[in-house]
Every structure is written in C-alpha cells, then in structure tokens.
C-alpha atoms as a PDB file:
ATOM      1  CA  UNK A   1       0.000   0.000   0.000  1.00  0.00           C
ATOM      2  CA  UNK A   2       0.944   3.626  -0.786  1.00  0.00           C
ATOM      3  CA  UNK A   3       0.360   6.040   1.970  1.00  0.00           C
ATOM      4  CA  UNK A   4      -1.739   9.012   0.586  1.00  0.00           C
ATOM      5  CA  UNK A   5       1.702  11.632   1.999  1.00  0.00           C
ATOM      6  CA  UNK A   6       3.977   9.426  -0.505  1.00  0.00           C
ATOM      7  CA  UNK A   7       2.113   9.739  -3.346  1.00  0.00           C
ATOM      8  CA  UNK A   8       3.786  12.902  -5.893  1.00  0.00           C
ATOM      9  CA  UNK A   9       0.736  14.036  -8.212  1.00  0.00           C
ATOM     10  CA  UNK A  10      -0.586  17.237  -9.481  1.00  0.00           C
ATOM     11  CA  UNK A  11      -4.505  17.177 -11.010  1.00  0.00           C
ATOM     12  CA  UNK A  12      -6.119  14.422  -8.602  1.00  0.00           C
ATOM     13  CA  UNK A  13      -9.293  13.784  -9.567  1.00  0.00           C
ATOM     14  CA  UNK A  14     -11.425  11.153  -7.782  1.00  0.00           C
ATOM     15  CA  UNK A  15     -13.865   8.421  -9.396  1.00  0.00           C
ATOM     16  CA  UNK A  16     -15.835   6.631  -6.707  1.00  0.00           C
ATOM     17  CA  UNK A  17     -17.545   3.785  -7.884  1.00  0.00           C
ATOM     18  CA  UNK A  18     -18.507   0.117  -6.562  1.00  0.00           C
ATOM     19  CA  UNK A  19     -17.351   1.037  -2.681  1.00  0.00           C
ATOM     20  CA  UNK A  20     -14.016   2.158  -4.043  1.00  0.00           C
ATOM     21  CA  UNK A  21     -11.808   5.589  -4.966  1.00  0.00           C
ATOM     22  CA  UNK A  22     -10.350   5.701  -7.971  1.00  0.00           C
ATOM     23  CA  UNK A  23      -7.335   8.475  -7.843  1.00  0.00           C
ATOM     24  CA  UNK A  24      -6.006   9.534 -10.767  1.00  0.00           C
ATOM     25  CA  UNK A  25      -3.468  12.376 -11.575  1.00  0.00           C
ATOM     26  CA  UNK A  26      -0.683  14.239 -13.757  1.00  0.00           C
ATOM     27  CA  UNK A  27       3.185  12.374 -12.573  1.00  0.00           C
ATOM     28  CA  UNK A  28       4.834  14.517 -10.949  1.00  0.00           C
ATOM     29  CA  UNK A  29       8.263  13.577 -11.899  1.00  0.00           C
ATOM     30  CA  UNK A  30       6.917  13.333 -15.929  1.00  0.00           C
ATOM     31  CA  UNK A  31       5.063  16.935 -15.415  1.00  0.00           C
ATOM     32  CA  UNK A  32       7.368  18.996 -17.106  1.00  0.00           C
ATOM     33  CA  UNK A  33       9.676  17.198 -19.013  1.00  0.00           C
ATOM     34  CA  UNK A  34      10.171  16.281 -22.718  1.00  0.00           C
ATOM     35  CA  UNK A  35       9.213  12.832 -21.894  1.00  0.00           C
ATOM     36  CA  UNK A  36       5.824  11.252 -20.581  1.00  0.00           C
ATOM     37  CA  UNK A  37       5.110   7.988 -20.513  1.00  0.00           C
ATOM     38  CA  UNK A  38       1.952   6.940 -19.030  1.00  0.00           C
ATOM     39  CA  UNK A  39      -0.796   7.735 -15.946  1.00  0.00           C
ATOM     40  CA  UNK A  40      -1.624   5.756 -13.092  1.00  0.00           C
ATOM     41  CA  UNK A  41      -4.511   5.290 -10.607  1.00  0.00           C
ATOM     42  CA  UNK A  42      -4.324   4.162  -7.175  1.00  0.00           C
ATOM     43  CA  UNK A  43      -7.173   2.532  -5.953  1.00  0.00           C
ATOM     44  CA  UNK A  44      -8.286   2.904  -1.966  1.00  0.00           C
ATOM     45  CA  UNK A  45     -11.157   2.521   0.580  1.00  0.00           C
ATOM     46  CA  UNK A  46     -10.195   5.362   2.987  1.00  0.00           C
ATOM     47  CA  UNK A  47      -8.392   8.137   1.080  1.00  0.00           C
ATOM     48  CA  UNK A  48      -5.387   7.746   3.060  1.00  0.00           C
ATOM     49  CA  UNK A  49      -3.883   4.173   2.075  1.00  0.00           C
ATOM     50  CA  UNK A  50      -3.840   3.110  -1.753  1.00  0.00           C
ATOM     51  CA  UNK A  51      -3.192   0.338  -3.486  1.00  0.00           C
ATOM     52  CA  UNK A  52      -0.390   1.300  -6.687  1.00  0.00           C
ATOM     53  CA  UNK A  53       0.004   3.056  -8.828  1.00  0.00           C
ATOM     54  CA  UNK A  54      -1.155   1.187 -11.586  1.00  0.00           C
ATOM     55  CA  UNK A  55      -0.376   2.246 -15.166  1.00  0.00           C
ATOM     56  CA  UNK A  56      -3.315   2.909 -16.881  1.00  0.00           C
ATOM     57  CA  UNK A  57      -2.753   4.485 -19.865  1.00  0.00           C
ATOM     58  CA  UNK A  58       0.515   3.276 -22.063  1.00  0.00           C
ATOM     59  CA  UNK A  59       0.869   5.526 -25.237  1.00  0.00           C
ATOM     60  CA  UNK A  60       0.308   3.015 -28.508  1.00  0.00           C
ATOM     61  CA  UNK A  61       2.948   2.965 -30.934  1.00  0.00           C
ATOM     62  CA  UNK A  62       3.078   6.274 -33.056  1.00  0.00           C
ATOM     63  CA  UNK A  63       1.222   8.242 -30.014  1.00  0.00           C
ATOM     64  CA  UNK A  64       1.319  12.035 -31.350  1.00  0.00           C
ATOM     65  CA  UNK A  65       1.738  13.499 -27.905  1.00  0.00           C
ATOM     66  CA  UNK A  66       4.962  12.415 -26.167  1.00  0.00           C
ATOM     67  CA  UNK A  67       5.094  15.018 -23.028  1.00  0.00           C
ATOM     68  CA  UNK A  68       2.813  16.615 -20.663  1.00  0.00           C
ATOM     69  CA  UNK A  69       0.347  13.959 -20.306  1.00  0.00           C
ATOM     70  CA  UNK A  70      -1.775  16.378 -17.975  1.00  0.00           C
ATOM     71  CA  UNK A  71      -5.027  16.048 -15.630  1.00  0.00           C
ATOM     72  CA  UNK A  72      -6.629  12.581 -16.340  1.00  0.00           C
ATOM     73  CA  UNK A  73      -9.739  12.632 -15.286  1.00  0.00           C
ATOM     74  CA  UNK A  74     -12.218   9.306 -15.778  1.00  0.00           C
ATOM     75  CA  UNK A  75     -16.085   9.796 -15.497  1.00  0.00           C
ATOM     76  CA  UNK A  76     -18.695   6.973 -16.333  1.00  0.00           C
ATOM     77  CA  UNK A  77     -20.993   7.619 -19.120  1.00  0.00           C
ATOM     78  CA  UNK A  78     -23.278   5.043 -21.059  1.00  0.00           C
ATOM     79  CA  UNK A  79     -21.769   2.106 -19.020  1.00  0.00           C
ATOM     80  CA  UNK A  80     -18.225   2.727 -20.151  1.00  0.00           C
ATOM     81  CA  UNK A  81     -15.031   4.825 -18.512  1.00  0.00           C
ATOM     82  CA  UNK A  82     -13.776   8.054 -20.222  1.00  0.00           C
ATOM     83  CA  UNK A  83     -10.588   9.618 -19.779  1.00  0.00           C
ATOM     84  CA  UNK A  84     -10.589  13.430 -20.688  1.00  0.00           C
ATOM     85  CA  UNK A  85      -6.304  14.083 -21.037  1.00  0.00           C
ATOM     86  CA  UNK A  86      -4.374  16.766 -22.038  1.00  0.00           C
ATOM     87  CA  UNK A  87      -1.319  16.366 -24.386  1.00  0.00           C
ATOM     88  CA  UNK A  88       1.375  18.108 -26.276  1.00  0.00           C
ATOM     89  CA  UNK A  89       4.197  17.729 -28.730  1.00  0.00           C
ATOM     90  CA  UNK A  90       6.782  19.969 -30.341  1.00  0.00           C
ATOM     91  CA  UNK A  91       5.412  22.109 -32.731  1.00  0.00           C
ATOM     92  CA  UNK A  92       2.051  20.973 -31.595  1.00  0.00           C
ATOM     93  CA  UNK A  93      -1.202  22.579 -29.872  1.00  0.00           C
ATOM     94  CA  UNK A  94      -1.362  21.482 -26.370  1.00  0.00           C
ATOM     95  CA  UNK A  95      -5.357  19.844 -26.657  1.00  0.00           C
ATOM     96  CA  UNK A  96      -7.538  17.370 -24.811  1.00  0.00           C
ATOM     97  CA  UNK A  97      -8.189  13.955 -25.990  1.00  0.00           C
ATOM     98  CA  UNK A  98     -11.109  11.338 -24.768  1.00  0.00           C
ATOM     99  CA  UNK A  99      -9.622   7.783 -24.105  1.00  0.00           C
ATOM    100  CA  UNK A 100     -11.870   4.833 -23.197  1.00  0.00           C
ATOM    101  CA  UNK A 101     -12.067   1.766 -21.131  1.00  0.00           C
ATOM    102  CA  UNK A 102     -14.145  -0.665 -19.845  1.00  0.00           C
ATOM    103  CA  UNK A 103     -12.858  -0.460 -16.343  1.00  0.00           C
ATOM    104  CA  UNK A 104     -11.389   2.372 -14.131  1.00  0.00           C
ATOM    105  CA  UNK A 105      -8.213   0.467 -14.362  1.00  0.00           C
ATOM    106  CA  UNK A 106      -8.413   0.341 -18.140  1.00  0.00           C
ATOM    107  CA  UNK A 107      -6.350   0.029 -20.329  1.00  0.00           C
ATOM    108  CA  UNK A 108      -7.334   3.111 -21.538  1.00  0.00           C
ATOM    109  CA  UNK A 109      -7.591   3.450 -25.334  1.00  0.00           C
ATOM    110  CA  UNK A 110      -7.518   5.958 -27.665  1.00  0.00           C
ATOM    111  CA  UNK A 111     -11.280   6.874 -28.609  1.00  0.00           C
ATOM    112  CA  UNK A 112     -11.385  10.474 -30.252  1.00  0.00           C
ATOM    113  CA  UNK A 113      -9.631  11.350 -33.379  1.00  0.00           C
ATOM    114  CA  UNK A 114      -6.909  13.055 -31.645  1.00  0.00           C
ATOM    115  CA  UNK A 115      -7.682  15.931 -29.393  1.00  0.00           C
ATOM    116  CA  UNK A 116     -11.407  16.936 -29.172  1.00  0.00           C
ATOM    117  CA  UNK A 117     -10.052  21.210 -28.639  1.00  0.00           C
ATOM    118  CA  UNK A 118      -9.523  22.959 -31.460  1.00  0.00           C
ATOM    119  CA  UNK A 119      -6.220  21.960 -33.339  1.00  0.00           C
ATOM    120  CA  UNK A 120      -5.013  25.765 -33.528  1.00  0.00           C
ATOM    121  CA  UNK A 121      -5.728  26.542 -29.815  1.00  0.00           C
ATOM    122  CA  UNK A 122      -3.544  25.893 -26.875  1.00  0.00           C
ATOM    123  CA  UNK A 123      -5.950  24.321 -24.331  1.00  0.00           C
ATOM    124  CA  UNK A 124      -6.381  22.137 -21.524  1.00  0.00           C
ATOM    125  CA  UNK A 125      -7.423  20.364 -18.554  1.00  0.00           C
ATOM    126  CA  UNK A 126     -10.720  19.444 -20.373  1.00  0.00           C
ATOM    127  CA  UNK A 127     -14.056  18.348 -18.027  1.00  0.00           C
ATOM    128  CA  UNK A 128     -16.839  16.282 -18.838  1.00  0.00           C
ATOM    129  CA  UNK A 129     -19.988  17.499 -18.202  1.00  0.00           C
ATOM    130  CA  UNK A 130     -23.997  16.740 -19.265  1.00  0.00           C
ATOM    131  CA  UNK A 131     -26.408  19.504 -19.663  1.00  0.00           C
ATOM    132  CA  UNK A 132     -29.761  18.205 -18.153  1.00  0.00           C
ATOM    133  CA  UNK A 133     -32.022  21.130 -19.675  1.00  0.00           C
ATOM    134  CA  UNK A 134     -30.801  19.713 -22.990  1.00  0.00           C
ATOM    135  CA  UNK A 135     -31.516  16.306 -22.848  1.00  0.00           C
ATOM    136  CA  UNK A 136     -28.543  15.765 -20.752  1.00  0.00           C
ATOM    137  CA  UNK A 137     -26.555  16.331 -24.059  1.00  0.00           C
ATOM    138  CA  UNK A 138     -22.598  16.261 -23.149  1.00  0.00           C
ATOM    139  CA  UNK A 139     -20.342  18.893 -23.247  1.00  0.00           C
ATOM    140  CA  UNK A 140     -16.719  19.250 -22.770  1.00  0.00           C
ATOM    141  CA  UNK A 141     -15.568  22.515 -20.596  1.00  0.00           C
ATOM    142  CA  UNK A 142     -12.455  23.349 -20.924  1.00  0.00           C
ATOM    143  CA  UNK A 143      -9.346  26.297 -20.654  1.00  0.00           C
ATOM    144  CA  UNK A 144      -7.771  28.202 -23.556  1.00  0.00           C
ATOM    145  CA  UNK A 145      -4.435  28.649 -22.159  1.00  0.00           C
ATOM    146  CA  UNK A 146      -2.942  32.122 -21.704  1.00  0.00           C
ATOM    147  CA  UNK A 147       0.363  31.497 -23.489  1.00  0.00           C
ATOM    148  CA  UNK A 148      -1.326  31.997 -26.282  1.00  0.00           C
ATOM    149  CA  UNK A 149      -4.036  34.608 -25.755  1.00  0.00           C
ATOM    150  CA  UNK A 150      -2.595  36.529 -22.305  1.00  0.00           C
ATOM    151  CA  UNK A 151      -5.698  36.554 -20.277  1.00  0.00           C
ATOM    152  CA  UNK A 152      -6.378  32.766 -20.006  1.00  0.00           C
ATOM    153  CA  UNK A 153      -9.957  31.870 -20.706  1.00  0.00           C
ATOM    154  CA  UNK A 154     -12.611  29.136 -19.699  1.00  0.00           C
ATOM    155  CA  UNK A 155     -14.654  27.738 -22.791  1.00  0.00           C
ATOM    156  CA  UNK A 156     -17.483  25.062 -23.513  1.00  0.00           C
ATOM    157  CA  UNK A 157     -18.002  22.929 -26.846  1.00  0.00           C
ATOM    158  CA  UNK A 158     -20.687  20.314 -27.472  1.00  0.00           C
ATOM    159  CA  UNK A 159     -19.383  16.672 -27.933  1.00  0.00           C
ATOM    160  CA  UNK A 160     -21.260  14.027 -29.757  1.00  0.00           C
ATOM    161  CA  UNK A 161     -22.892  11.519 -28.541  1.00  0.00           C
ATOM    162  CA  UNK A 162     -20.264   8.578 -28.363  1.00  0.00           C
ATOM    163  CA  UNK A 163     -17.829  11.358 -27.149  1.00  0.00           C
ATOM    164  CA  UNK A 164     -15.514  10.708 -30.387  1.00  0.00           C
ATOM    165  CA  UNK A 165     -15.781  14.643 -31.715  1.00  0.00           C
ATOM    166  CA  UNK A 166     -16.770  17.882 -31.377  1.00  0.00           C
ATOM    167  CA  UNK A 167     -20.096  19.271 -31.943  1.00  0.00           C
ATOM    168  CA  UNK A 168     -19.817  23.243 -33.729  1.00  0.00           C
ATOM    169  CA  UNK A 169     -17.430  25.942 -31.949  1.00  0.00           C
ATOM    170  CA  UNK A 170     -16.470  26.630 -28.451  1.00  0.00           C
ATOM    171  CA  UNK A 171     -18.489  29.063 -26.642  1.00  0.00           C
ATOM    172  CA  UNK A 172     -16.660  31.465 -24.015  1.00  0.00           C
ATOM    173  CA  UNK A 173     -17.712  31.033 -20.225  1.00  0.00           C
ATOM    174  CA  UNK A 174     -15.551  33.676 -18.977  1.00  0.00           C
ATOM    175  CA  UNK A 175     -12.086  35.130 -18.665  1.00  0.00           C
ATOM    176  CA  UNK A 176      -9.641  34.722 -15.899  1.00  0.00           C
ATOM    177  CA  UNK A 177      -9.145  38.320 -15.335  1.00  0.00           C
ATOM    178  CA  UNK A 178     -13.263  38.416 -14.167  1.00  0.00           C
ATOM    179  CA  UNK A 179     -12.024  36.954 -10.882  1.00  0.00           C
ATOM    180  CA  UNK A 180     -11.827  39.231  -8.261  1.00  0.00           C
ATOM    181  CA  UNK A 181      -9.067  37.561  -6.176  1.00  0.00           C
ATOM    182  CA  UNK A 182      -7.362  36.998  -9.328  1.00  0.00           C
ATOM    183  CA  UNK A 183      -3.441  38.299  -9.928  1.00  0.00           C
ATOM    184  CA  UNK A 184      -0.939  37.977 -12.957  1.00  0.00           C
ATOM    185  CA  UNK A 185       1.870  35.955 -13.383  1.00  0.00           C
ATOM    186  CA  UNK A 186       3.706  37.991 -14.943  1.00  0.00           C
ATOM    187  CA  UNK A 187       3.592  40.859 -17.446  1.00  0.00           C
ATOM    188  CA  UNK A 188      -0.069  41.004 -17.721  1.00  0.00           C
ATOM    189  CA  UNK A 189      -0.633  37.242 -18.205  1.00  0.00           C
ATOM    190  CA  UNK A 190      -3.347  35.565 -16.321  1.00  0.00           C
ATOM    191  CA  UNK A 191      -3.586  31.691 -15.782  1.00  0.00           C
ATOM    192  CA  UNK A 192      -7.055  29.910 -16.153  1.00  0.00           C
ATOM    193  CA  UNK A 193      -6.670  26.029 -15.046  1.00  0.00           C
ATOM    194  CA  UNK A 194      -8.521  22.904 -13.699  1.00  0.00           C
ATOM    195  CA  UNK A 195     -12.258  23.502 -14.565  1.00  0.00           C
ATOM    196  CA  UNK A 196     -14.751  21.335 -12.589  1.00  0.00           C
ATOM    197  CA  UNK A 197     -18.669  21.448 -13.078  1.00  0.00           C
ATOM    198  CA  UNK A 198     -20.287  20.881  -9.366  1.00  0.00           C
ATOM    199  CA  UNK A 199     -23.911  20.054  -9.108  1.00  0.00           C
ATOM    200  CA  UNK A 200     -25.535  20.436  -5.700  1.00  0.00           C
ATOM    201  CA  UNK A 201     -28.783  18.154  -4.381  1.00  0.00           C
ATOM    202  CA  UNK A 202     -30.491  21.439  -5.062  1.00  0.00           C
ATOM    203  CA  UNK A 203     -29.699  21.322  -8.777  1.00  0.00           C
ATOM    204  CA  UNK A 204     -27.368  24.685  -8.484  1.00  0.00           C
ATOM    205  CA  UNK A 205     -24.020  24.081 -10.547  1.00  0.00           C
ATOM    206  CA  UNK A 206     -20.719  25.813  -9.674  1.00  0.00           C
ATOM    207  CA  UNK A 207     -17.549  25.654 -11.945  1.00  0.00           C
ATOM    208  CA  UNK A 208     -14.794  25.329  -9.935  1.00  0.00           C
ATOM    209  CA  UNK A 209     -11.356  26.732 -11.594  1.00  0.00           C
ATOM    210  CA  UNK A 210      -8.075  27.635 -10.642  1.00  0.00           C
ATOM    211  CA  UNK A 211      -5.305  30.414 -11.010  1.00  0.00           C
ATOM    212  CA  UNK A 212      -2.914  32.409  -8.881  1.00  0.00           C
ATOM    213  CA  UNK A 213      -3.812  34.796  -5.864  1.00  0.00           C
ATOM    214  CA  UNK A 214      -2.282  36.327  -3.223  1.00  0.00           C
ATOM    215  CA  UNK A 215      -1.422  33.504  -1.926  1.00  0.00           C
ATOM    216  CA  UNK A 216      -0.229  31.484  -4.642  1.00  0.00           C
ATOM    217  CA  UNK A 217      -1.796  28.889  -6.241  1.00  0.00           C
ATOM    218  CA  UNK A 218      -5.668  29.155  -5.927  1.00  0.00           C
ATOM    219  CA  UNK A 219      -9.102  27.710  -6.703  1.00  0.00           C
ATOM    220  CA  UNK A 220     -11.763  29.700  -7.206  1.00  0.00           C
ATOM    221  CA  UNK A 221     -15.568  29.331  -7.977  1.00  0.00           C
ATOM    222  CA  UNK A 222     -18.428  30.921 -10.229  1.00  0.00           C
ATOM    223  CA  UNK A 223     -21.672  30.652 -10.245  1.00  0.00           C
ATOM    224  CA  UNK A 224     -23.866  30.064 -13.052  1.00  0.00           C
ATOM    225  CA  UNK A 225     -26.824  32.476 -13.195  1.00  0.00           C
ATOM    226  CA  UNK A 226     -28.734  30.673 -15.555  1.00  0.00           C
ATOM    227  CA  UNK A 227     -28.251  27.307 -13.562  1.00  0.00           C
ATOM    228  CA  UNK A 228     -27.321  25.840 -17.467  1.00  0.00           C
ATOM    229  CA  UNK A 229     -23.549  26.138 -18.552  1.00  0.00           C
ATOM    230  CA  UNK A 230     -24.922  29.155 -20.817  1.00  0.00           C
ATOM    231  CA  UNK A 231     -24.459  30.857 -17.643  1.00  0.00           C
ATOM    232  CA  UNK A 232     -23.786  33.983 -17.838  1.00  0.00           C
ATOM    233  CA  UNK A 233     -21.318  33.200 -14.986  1.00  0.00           C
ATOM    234  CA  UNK A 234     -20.305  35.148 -12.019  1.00  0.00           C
ATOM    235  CA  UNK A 235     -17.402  34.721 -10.166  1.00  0.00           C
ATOM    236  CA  UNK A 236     -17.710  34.406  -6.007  1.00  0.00           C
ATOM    237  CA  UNK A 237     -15.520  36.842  -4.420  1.00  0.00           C
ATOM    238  CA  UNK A 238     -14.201  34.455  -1.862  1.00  0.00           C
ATOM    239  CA  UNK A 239     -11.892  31.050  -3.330  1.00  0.00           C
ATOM    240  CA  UNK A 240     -12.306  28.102  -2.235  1.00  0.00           C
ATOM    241  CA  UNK A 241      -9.052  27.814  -1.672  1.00  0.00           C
ATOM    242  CA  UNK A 242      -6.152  30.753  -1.410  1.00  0.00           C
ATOM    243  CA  UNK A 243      -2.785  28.566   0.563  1.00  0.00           C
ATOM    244  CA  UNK A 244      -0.845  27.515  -2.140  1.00  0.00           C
ATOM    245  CA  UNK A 245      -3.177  24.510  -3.523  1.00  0.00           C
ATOM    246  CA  UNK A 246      -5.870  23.971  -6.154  1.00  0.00           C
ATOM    247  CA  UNK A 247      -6.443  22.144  -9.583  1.00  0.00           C
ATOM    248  CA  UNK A 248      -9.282  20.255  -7.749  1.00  0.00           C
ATOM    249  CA  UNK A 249     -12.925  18.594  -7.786  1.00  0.00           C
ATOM    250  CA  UNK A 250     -15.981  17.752  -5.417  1.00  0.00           C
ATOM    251  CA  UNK A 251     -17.308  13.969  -4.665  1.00  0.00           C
ATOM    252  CA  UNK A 252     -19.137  12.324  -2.576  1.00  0.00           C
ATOM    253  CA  UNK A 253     -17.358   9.887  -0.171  1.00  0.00           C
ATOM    254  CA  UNK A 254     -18.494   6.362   0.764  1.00  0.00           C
ATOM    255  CA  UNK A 255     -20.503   7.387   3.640  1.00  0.00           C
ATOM    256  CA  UNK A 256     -22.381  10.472   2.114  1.00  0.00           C
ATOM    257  CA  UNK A 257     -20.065  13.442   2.796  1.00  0.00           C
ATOM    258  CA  UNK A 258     -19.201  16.263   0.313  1.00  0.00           C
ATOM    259  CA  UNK A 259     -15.320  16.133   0.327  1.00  0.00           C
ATOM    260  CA  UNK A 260     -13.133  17.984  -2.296  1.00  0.00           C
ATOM    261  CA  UNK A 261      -9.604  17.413  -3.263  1.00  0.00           C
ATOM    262  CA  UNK A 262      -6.493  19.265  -4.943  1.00  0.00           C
ATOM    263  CA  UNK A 263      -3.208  19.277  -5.126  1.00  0.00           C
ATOM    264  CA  UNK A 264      -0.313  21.154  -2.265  1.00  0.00           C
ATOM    265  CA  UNK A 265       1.965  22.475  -2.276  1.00  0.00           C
ATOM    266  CA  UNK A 266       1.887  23.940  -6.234  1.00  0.00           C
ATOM    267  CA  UNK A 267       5.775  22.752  -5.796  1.00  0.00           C
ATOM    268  CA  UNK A 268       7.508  20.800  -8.577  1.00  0.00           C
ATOM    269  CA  UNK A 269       7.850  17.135  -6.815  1.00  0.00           C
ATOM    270  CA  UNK A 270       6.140  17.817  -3.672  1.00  0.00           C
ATOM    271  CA  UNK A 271       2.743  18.022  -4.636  1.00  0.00           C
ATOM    272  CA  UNK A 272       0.441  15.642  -2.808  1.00  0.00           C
ATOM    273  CA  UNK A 273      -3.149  15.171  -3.086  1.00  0.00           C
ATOM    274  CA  UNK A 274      -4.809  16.669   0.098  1.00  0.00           C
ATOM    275  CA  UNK A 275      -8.995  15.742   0.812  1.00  0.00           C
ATOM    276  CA  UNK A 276     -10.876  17.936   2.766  1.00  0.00           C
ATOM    277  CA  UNK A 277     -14.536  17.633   3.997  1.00  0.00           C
ATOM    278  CA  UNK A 278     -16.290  20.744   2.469  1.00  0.00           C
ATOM    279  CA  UNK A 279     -19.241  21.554   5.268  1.00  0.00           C
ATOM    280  CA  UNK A 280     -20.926  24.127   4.563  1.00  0.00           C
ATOM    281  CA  UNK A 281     -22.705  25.537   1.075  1.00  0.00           C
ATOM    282  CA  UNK A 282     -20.168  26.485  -1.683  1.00  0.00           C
END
C-alpha cells in the first residue's frame, strides 16, 4: 500500500464507484519534461492508504503526444469509462483527448480522433460534463491557455454523442481576469486552469477553476446564473481555496459526505493530493 503523503501528483481527480476511490493524476516527476510515458490510478477505501500506482494508460505505438500527459480525469458515461487528457508535442497545440475503457483500471484506449479542442488553440485540462435542460446532451468545458491569448480563458463545446468529436465551436464562459481575487503571473498574463462542473442536491451548478492569488496557487468558484452552462457566470468573491493549492474537484465519499480534493503544495515534486470535507454551502 501507498500512503496518501507518498504519493507525488498534481490534477487528482477522484472516481468513486462500486465502494471504491479511484485516484487519478498528472506524474509529478513526468510533469514537465520532454518525456511522458503513461498515468496511473491508485485505488483505496479510505483516502489515506492506496493500493499502486497502476499504469493505466501506455501511449500506442506512433502516439502524437509524447510530453505533458496532464489532468486525467475518468467519469462513467453510457456504461463505459472516459478519460478526458491533455497532451502536447513539439510544434504541436497542447489539446484534450477522450480515451476509453471498460474499467477504471483500463487500459485506456484511444477513442477520439486526436484531441477533441480545437487543433489551432492551446488548451487544456478538459471536463466532462452533461447539460440536463438539454436532454442531458454532453459537453466538454475546458481552458484556452494564456500562453497563447494573455488573459487565459474558460470555454465550452458540445461533444457528440459517443464522445468521439466535437459538436460546432467553443463558446466562451468567462475570462480569468473576471475573478476578483485573481493576480498575474507575470507581465499582464493571467492563468485559467482545472475547470470542474459541481452540481448540488439542489440542482445549483458551480464551476470550480483555478489560477494564482495572493497567496499562490488558488481555486476559485463561479456561479452560473442561468443554472445551465450558458451561464452567464459570475465569479464568487471568496476562493475556495487561497494557501498555495488547487487544480481540484468535489465527490461524494463512501458514507455520504461532500469532500473535495487538490493538489499542495503547487511545488515541482512535492505536490500531494490533500482531501478535505467541504461543510458548509459552496
């Protein structure tokens, strides 16, 4: 067993399913690199021992992406496991790509025709989410990265069906710079990150996000006014969380509480994923 303190991952993003949690995330040693070669999961009943990691995804021969094999995240739909990923290669838009499985553990296979973001946009750290007041049609939210357009952005595009393509053109949820709390990076540019659509018991949906405040890394929260992802969205004055932590997600745990997770400290190789009990409304 891996202890939960030992365990060196940025992204974590938690599946629960069949009295298990499923814990996936970005390597921390293969974060930054020129060289990724797979993602893991680590399996566990108590969020602070897990079994691995076990590889999950192993690039195929003549993979396009071969670094930066960013934010898995795995979400059942239609009785099979997807895995929303974001890649990049020299030369190449950053983008996110749906992989597939039959099993939380995989193998994970390649299932859309390469990255599901537009091919001339740097983007990432792509969500899954289904629109109920539209026949629970899926969508994919995702960020449009600031290297390429300074103030980093937060968009949604409509996915088909069997989750192998997109569905017309992105639509803009909002800019990073809308965030109150929000502060560059440096020369003007502002970071947009980790998207996560939360639906309450009350039907209310929050986007979680993250960026950089005062206190370093940061995850934030807007609010969609609407209640649909057409929003128009409004950003809460108060993050979630402001100590150095965030690219994170809500779940419910085994016994019925509301728990969220991200990663801390935002420091290359000592990230760890860190679960809190969230008790009150977000």
């Amino acid at each position: 067993m891996t202890p939960r303190t030992e365990i060196n991952i940025r992204d974590p993003f938690v599946l629960v399913h069949e009295g298990k949690y499923y814990l996936y995330g970005t390597r921390g040693p293969e974060c930054w690199g020129n060289k990724a070669t797979g993602l893991d999961c680590y399996v566990s009943t108590d969020l602070e021992n897990f079994e691995g990691p076990i590889e999950v995804f192993t690039p195929p021969k003549g993979f396009w992406a071969d670094r930066n094999f960013w934010a898995p995240e795995v979400h059942k739909y239609k009785g099979a496991f997807y895995m929303f990923v974001s890649f990049k290669a020299e030369g190449v838009c950053r983008g996110t790509q749906i992989l597939k499985a039959d099993s939380p553990l995989g193998p994970f296979k390649v299932h859309s025709d390469g990255p599901v973001t537009p091919r001339d946009w740097e983007c990432l750290d792509g969500t899954f989410y289904v629109e109920p007041t539209e026949g629970n049609r899926p969508y994919m939210i995702f960020c449009h990265e600031w290297v390429q357009i300074t103030d980093g952005t937060i968009c949604a595009v409509q996915l088909s069906d069997d989750l192998t393509h997109a569905v017309g053109e992105p639509k803009l949820l909002f800019h990073a710079t809308e965030a109150p709390w929000i502060v560059d990076i440096r020369n003007g540019n502002y970071v947009t990150d980790g998207p996560f659509m939360y639906i309450a018991d009350d039907g209310e949906i929050t986007l979680l996000w993250s960026s950089f405040g005062k206190g370093g890394y940061t995850m934030g929260l807007a609010k969609s006014e609407s209640g649909t992802i057409a929003g128009p969205w409004k950003q809460v004055e108060k993050p979630l969380f402001d100590k150095d932590g965030g690219h994170g997600m809500i779940f419910k745990s085994l016994d019925g509480k509301i728990m969220g997770t991200l990663h801390s400290p935002n420091k290359d190789l000592e990230e760890r994923p860190v679960f809190f009990e969230i008790k009150t409304k977000i």
